[in-house]
C-alpha atoms as a PDB file:
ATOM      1  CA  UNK A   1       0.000   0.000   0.000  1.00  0.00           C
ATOM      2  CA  UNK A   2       1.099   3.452  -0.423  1.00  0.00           C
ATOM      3  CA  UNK A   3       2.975   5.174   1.839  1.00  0.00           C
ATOM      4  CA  UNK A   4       4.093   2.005   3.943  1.00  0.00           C
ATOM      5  CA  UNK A   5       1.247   1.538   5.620  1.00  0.00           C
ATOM      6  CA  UNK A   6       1.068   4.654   7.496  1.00  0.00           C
ATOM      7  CA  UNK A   7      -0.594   7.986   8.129  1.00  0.00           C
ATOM      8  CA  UNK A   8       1.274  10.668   6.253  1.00  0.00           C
ATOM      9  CA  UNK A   9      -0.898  13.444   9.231  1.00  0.00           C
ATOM     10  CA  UNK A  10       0.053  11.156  12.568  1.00  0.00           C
ATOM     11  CA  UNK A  11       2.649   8.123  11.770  1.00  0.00           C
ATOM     12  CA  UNK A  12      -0.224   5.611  12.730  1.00  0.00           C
ATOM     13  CA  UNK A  13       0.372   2.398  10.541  1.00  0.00           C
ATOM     14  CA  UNK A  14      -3.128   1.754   9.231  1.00  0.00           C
ATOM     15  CA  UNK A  15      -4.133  -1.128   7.649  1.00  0.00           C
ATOM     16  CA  UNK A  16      -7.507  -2.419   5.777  1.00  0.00           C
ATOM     17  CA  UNK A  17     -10.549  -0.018   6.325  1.00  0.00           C
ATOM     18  CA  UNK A  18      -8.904   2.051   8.549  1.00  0.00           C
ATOM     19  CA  UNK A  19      -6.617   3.462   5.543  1.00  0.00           C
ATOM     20  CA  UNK A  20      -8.309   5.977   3.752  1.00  0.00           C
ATOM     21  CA  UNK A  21      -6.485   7.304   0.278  1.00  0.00           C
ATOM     22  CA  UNK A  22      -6.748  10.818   0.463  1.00  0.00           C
ATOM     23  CA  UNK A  23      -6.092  13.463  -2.411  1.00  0.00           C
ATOM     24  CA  UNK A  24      -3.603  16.108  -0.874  1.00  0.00           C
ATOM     25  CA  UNK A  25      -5.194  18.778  -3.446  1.00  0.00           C
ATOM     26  CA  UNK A  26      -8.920  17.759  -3.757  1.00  0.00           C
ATOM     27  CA  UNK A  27     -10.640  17.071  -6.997  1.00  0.00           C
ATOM     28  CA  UNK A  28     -12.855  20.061  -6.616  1.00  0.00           C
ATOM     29  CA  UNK A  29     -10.170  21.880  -6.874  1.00  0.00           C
ATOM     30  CA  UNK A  30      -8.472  20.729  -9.664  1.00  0.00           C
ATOM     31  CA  UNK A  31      -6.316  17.601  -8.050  1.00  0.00           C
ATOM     32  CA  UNK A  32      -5.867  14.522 -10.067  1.00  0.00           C
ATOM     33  CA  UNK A  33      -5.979  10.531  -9.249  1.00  0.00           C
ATOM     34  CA  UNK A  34      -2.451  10.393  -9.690  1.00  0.00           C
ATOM     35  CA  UNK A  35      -0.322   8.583  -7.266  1.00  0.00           C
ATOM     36  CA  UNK A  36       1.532  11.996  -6.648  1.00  0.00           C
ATOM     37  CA  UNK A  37      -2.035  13.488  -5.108  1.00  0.00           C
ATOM     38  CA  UNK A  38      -2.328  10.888  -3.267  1.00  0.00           C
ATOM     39  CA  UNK A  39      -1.709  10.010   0.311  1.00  0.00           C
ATOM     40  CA  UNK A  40      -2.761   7.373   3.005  1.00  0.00           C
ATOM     41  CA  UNK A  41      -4.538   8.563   5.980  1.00  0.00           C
ATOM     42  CA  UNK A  42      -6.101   7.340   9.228  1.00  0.00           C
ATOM     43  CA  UNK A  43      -9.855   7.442   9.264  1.00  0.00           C
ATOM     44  CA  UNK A  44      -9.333   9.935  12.303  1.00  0.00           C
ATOM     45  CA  UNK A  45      -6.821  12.332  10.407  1.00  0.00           C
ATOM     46  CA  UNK A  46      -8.667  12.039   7.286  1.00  0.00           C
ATOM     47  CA  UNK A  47     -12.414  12.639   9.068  1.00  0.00           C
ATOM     48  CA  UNK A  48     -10.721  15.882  10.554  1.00  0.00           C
ATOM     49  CA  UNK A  49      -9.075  17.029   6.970  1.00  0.00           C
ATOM     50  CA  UNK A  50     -12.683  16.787   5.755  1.00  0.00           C
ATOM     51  CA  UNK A  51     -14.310  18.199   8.472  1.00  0.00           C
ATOM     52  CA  UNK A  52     -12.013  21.446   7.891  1.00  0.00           C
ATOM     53  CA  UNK A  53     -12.720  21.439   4.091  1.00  0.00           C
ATOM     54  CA  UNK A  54     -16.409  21.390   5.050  1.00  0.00           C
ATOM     55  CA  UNK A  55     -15.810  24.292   6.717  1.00  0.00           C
ATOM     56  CA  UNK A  56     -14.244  26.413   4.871  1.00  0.00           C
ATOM     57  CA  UNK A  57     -16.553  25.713   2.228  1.00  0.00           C
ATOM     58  CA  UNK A  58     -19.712  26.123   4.212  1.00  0.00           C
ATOM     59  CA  UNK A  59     -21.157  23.182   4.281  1.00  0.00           C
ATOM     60  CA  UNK A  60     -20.697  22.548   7.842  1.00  0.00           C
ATOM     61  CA  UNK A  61     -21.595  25.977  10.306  1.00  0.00           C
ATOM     62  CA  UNK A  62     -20.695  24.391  13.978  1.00  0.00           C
ATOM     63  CA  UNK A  63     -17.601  22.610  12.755  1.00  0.00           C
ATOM     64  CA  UNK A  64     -14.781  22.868  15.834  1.00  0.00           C
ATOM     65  CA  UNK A  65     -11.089  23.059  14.314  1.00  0.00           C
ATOM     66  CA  UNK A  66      -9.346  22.248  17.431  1.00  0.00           C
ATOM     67  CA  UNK A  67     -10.744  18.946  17.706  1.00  0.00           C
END
């Protein structure tokens, strides 16, 4: 698996459904599948990336960003 099996946000090694494959510059943006926009993530790190995005796009209004 990409990056050895761990969380490129917290070091966790991360295996089955608790890897998530994340795109570092999203595809609503303009990022590509390409294995160079790519990276593995926790389901924590990756639910808290999100969560931020959601945010700052204003989809989410009571988002907390120090959680």
């Amino acid at each position: 698996m990409r990056d050895n099996y761990q969380c490129r946000t917290c070091g966790r090694v991360v295996h089955g459904r608790a890897a998530h494959v994340d795109h570092i510059v999203p595809k609503s943006q303009g990022g590509a599948d390409t294995l160079d926009n790519l990276q593995t993530l926790c389901v924590s790190c990756h639910s808290k990336k999100e969560g931020w995005r959601a945010c700052r796009s204003g989809r989410r209004e009571n988002f907390d960003r120090t959680t």
